[in-house]
C-alpha atoms as a PDB file:
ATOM      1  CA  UNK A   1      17.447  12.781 -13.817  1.00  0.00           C
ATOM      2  CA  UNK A   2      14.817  12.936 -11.130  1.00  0.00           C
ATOM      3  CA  UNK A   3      15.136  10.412  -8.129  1.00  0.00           C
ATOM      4  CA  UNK A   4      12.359   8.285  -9.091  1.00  0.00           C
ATOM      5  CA  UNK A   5      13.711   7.402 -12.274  1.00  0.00           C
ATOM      6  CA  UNK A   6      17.257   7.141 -10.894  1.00  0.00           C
ATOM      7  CA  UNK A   7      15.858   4.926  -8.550  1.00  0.00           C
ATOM      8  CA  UNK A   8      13.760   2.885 -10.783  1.00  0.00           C
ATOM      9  CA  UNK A   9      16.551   1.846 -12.839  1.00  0.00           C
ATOM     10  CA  UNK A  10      18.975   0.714  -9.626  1.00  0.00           C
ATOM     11  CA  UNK A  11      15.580  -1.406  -8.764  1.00  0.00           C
ATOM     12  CA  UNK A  12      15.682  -2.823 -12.060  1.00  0.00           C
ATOM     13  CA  UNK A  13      19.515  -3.786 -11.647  1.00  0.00           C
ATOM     14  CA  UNK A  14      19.106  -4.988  -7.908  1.00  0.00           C
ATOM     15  CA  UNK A  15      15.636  -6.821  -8.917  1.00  0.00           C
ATOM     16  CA  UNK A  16      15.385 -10.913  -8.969  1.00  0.00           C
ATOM     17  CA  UNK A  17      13.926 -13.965  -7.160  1.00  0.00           C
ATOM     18  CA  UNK A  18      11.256 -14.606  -9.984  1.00  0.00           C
ATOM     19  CA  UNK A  19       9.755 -17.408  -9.627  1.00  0.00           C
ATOM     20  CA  UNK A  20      11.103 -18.222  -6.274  1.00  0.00           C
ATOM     21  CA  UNK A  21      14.658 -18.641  -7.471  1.00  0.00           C
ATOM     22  CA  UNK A  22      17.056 -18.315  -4.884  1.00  0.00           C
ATOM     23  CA  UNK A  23      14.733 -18.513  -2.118  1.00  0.00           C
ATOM     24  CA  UNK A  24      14.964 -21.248   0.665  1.00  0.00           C
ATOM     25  CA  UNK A  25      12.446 -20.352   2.961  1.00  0.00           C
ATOM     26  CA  UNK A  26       9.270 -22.388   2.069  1.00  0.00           C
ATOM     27  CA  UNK A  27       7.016 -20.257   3.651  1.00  0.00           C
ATOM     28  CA  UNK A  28       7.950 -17.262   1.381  1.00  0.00           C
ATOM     29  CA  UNK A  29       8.641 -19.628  -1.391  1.00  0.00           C
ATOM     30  CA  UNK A  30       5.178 -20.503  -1.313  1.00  0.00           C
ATOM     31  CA  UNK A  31       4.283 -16.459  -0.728  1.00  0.00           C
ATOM     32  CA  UNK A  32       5.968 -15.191  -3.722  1.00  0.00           C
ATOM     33  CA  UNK A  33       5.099 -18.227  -6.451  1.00  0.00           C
ATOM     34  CA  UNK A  34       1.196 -18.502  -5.406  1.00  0.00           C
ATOM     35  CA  UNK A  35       0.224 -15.185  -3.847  1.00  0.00           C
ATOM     36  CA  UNK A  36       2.648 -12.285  -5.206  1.00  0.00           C
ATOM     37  CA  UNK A  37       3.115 -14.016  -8.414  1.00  0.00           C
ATOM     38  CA  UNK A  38      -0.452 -15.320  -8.679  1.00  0.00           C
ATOM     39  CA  UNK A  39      -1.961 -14.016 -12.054  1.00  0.00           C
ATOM     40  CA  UNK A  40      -5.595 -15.847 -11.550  1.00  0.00           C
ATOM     41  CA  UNK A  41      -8.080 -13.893 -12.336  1.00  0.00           C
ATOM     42  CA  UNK A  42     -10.840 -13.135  -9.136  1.00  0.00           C
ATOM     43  CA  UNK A  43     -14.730 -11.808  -8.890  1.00  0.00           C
ATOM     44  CA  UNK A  44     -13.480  -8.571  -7.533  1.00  0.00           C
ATOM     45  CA  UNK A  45     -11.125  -7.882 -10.586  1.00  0.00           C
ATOM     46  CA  UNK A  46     -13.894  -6.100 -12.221  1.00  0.00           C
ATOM     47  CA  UNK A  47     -14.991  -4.145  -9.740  1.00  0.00           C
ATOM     48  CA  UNK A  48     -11.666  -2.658  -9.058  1.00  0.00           C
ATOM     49  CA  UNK A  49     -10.701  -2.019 -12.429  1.00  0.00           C
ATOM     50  CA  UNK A  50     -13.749  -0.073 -12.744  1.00  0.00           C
ATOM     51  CA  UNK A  51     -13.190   2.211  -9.429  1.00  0.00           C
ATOM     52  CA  UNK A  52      -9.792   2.574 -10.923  1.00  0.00           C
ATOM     53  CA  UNK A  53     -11.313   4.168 -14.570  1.00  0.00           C
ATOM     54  CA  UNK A  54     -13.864   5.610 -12.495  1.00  0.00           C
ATOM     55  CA  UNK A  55     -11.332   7.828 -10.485  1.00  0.00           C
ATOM     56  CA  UNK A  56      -9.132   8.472 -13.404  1.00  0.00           C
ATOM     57  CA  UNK A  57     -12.073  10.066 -15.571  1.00  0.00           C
ATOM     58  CA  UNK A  58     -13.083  11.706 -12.391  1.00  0.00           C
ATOM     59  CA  UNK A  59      -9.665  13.375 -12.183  1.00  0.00           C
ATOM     60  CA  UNK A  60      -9.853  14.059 -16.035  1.00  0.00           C
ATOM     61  CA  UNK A  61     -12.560  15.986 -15.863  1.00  0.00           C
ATOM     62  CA  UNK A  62     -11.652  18.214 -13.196  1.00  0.00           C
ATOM     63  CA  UNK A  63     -10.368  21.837 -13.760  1.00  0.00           C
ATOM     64  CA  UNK A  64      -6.648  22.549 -12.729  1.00  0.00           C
ATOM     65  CA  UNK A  65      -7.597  24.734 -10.243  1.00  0.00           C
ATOM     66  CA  UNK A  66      -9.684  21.828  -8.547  1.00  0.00           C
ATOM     67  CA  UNK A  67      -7.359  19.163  -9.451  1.00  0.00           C
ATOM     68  CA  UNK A  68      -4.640  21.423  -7.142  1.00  0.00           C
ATOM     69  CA  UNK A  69      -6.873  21.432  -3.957  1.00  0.00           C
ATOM     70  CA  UNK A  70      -6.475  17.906  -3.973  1.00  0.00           C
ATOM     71  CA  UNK A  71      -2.829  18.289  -2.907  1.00  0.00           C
ATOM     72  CA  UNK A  72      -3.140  21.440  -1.068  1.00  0.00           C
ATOM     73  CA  UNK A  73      -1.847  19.499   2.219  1.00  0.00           C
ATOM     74  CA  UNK A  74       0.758  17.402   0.454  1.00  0.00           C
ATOM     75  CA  UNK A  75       4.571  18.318   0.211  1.00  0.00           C
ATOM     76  CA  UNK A  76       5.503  19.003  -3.548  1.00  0.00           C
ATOM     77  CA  UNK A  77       3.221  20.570  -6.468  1.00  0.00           C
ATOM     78  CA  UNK A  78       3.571  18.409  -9.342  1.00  0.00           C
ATOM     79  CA  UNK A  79       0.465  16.664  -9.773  1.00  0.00           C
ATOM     80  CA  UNK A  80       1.693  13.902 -11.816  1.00  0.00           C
ATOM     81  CA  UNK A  81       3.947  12.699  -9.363  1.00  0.00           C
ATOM     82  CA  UNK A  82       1.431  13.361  -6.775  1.00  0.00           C
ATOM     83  CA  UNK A  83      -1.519  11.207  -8.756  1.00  0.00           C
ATOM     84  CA  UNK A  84       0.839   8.625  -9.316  1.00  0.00           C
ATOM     85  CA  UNK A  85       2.035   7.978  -5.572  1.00  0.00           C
ATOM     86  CA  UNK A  86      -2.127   7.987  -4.193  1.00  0.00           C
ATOM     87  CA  UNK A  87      -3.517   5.877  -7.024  1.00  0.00           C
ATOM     88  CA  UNK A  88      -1.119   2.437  -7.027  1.00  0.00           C
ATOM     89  CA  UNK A  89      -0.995   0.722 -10.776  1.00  0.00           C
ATOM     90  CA  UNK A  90      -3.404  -1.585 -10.648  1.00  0.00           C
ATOM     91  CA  UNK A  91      -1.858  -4.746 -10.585  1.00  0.00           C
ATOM     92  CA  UNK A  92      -0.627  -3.453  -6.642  1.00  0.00           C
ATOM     93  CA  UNK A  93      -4.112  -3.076  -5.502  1.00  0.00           C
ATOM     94  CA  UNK A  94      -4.133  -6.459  -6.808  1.00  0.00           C
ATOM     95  CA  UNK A  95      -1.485  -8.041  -4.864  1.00  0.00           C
ATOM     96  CA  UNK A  96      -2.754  -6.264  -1.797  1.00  0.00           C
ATOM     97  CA  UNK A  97      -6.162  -7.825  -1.856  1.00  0.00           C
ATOM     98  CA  UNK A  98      -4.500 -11.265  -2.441  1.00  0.00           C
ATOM     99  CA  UNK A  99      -2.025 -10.349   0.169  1.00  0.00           C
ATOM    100  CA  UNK A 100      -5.366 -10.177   2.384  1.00  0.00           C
ATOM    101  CA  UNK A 101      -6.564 -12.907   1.269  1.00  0.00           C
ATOM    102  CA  UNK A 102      -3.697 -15.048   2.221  1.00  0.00           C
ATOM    103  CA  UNK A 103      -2.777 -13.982   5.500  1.00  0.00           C
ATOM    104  CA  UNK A 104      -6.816 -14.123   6.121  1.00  0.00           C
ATOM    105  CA  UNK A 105      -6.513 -10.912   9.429  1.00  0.00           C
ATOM    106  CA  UNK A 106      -8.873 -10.569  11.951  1.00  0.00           C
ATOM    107  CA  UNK A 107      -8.510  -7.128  11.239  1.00  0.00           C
ATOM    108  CA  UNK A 108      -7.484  -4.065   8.573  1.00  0.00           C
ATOM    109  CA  UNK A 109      -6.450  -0.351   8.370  1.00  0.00           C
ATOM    110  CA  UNK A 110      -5.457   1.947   5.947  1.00  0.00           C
ATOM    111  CA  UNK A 111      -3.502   5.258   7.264  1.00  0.00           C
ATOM    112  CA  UNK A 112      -2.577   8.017   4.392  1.00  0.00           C
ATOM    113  CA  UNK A 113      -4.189   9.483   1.395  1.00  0.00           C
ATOM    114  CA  UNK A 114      -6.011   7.441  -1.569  1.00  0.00           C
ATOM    115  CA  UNK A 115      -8.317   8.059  -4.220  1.00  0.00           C
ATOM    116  CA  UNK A 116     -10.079   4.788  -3.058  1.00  0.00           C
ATOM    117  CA  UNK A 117      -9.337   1.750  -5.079  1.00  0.00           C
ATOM    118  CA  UNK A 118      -6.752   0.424  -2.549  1.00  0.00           C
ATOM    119  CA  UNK A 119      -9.377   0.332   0.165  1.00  0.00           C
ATOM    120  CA  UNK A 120     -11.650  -1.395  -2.194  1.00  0.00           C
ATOM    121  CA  UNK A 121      -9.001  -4.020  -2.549  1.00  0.00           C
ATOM    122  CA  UNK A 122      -8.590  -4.262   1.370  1.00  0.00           C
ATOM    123  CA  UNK A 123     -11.969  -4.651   2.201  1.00  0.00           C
ATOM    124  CA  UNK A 124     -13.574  -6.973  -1.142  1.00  0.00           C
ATOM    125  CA  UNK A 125     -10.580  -9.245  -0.031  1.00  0.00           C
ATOM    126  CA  UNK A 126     -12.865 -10.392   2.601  1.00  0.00           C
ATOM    127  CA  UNK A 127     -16.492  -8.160   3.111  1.00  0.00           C
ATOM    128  CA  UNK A 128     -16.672  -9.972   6.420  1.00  0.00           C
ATOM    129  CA  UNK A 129     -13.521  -7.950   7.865  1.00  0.00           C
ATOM    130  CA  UNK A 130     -13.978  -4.369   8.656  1.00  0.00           C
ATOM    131  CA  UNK A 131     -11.366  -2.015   7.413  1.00  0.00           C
ATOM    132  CA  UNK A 132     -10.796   1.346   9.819  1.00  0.00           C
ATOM    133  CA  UNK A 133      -9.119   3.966   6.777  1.00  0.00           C
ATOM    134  CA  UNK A 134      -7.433   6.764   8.085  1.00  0.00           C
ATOM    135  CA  UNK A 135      -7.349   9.152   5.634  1.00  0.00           C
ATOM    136  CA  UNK A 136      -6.465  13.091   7.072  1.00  0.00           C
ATOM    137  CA  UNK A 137      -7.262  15.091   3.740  1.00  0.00           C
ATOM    138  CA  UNK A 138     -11.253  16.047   2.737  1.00  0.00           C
ATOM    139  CA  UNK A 139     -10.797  15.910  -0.919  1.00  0.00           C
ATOM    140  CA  UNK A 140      -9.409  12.183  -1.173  1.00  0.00           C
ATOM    141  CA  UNK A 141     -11.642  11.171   1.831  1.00  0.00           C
ATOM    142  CA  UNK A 142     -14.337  12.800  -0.994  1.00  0.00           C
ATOM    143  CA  UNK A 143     -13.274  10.279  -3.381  1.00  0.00           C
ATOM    144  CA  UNK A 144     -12.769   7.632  -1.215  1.00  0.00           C
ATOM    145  CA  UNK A 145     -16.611   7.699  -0.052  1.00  0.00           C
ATOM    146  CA  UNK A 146     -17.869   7.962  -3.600  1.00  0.00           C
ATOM    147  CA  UNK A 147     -16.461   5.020  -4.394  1.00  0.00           C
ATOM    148  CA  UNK A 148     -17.137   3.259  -1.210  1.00  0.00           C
ATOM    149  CA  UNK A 149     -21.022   4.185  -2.233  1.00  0.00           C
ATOM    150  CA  UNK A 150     -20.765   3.477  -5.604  1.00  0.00           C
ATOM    151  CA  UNK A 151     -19.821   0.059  -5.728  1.00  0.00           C
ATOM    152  CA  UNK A 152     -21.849  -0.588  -2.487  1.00  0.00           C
ATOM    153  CA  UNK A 153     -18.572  -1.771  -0.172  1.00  0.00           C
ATOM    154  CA  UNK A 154     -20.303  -2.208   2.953  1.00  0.00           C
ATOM    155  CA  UNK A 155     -17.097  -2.991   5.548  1.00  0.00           C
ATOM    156  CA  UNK A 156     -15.198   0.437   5.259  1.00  0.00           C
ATOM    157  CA  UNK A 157     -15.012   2.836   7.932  1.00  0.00           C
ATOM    158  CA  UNK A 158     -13.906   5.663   6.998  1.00  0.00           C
ATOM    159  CA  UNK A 159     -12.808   8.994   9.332  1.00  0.00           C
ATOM    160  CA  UNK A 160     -10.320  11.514   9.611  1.00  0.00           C
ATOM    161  CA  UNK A 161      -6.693  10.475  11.496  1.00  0.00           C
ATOM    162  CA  UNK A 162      -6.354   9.492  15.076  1.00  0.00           C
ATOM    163  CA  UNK A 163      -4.490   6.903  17.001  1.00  0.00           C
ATOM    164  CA  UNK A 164      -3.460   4.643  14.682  1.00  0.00           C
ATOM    165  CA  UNK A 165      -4.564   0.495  15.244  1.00  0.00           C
ATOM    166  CA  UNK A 166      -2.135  -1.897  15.582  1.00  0.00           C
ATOM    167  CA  UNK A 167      -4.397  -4.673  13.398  1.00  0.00           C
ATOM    168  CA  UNK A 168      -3.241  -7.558  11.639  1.00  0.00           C
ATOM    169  CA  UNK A 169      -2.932  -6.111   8.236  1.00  0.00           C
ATOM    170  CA  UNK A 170      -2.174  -2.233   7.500  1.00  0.00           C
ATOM    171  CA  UNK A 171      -1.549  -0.275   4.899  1.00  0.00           C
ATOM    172  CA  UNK A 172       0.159   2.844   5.338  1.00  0.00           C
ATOM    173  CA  UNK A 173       0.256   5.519   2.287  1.00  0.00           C
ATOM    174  CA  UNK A 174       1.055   9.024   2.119  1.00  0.00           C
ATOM    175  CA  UNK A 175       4.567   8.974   0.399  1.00  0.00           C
ATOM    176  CA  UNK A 176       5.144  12.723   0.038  1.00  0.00           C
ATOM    177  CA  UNK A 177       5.152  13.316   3.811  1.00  0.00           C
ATOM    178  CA  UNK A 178       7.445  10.672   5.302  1.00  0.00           C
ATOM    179  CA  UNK A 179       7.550  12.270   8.851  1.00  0.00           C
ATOM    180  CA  UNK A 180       3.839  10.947   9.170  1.00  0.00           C
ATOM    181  CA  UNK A 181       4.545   7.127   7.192  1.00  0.00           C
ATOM    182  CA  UNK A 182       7.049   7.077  10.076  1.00  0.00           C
ATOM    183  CA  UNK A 183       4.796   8.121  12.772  1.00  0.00           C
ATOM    184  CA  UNK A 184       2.147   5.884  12.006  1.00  0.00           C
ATOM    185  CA  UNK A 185       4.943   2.347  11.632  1.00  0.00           C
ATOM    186  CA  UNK A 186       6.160   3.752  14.975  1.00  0.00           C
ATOM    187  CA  UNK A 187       2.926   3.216  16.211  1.00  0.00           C
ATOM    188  CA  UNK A 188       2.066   0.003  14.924  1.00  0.00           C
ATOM    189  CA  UNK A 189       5.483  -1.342  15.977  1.00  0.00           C
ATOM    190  CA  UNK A 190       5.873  -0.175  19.776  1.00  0.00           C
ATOM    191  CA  UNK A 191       4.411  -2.678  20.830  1.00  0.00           C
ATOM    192  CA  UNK A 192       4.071  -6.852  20.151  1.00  0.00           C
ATOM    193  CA  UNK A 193       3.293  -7.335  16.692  1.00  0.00           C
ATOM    194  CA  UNK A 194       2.664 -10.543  14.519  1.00  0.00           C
ATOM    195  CA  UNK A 195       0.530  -9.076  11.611  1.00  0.00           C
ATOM    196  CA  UNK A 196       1.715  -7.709   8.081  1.00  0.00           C
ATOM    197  CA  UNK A 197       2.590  -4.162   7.178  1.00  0.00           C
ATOM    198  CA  UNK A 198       2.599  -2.629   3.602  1.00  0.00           C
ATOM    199  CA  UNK A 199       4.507   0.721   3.075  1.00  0.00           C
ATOM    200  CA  UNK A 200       3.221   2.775  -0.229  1.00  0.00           C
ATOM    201  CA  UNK A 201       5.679   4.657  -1.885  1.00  0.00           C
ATOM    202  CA  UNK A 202       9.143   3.482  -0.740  1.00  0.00           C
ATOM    203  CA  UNK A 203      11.375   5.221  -3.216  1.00  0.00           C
ATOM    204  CA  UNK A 204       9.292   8.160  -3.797  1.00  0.00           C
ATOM    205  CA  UNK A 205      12.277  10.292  -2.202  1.00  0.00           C
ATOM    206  CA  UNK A 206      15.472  10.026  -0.039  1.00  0.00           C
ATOM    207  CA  UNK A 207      13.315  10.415   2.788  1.00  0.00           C
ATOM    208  CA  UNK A 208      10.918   7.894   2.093  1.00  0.00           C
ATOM    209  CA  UNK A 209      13.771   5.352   1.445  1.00  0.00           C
ATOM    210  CA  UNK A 210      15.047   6.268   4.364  1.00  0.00           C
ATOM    211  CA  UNK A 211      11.765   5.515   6.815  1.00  0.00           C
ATOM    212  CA  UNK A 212      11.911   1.955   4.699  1.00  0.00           C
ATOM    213  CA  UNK A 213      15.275   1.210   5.638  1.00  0.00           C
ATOM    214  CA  UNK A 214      14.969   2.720   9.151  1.00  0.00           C
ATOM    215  CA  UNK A 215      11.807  -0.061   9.844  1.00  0.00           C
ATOM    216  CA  UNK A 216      13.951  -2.824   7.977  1.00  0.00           C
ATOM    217  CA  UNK A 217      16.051  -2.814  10.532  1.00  0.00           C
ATOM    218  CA  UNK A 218      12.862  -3.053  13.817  1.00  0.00           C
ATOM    219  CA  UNK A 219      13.431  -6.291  15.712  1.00  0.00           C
ATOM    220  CA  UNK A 220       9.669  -7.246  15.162  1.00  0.00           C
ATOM    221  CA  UNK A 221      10.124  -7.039  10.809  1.00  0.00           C
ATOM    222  CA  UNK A 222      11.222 -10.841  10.101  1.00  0.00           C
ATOM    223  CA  UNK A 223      11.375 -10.373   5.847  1.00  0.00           C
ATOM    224  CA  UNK A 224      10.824  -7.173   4.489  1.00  0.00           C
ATOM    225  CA  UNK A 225      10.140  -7.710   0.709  1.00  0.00           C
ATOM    226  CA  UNK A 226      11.057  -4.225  -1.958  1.00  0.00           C
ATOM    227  CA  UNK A 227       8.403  -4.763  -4.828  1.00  0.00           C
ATOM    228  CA  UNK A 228       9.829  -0.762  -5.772  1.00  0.00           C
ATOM    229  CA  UNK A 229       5.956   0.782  -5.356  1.00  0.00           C
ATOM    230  CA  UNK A 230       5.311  -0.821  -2.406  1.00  0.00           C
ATOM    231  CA  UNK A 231       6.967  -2.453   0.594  1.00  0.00           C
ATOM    232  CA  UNK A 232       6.218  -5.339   2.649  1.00  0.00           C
ATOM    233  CA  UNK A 233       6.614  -5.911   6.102  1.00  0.00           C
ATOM    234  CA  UNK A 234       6.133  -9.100   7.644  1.00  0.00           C
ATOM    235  CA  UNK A 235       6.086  -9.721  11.506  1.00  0.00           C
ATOM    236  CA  UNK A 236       5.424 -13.035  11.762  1.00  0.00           C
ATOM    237  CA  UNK A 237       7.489 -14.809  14.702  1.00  0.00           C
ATOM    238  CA  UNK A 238       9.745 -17.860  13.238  1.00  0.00           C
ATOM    239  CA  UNK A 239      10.791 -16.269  10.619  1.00  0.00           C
ATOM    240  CA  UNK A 240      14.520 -16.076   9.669  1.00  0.00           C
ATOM    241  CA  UNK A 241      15.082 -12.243   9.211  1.00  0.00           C
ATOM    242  CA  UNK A 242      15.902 -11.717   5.686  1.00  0.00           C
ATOM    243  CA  UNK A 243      15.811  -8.427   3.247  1.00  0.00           C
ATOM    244  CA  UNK A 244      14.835  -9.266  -0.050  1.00  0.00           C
ATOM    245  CA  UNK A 245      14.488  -6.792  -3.494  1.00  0.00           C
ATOM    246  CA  UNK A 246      11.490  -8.646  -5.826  1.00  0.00           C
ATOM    247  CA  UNK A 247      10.994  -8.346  -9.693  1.00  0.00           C
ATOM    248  CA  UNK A 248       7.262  -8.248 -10.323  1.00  0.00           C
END
């Protein structure tokens, strides 16, 4: 049974707190009922769901030859697995841009590889913030401008990798090398930090899991919240520190 799946099913065991039950914090009471939970529909719900089909036919049409250079820098070769770790289900690119809108940052980045539609989500969360997106490989930084000029998202800059920004709410993604996930939290947490942190990918191997738990454990992370695809970080200071594994 590959790890994913084995994982996925220990989630599913280990999985609760719907609904805010068993939660006494009313901050993340609040957080997980009316923000992860939320299932109101927004203006940018469209959009996204079309930059999602758009990148999926995209990928469709594409030869296998082609569809392999899109991975030519990644660990692994199995391009299902590979697909499925840069382009988040939907309803996660969802959360993320309601995650932004909560939190309302004076700043965003992106650090990884995407196909695009997470940026979208970043930056249509609120076209007023700019988002600096990090992404090291040509062929998804291909993608991710199409889409950026498709759907005419004005507040994305987008470049190759450099020193990672410490802003107020980042999105790191580029599960099948962990070494550089770890790098880039390493950079966001050596020094003061108050903002939020969401970590793409966390049981995509042992060695992802492992950067996940290793950053749990950082002074600065007050909850850290398991949603399986995706972690979340929270550095706000006041919190009670508190590890929590969601259903959603």
């Amino acid at each position: 049974m590959r790890y994913y799946t084995r994982k996925w099913i220990a989630y599913l065991f280990k999985a609760r707190h719907r609904r805010g039950h068993g939660i006494h914090s009313p901050f993340l009471f609040r957080l997980i009922t009316e923000v992860i939970e939320n299932k109101g529909n927004y203006s940018a719900w469209p959009i996204l769901a079309a930059a999602e089909e758009n990148v999926r036919s995209t990928l469709r049409m594409v030869d296998t030859a082609s569809y392999q250079k899109l991975y030519e820098t990644d660990k692994g070769s199995d391009c299902n697995v590979n697909k499925r770790l840069h382009l988040l289900p939907g309803k996660f690119d969802r959360l993320i841009f309601r995650l932004v809108n909560e939190f309302q940052p004076r700043s965003l980045s992106f650090y990884g590889s995407t196909f695009g539609v997470t940026l979208m989500a970043m930056a249509l969360a609120d076209r007023r913030i700019r988002l600096d997106a990090q992404v090291e490989n040509d062929h998804y930084r291909s993608f991710c401008r199409r889409l950026i000029e498709v759907y005419e998202v004005g507040n994305i800059n987008l470049s190759g990798v450099g020193k990672i920004s410490a802003s107020d709410f980042v999105v790191v993604q580029d599960p099948l090398d962990p070494d550089v996930c770890s790098r880039a939290l390493a950079q966001i947490v050596e020094q003061p930090y108050d903002g939020v942190i969401v970590l793409c990918g966390i049981h995509a191997s042992a060695e992802m899991e492992a950067v996940w738990k290793r950053y749990q454990k950082e002074p600065l992370v007050r909850i850290s919240l398991d949603l399986f695809e995706i972690g979340i970080f929270i550095c706000k200071k006041g919190l009670q520190k508190e590890d929590f594994v969601l259903r959603f």
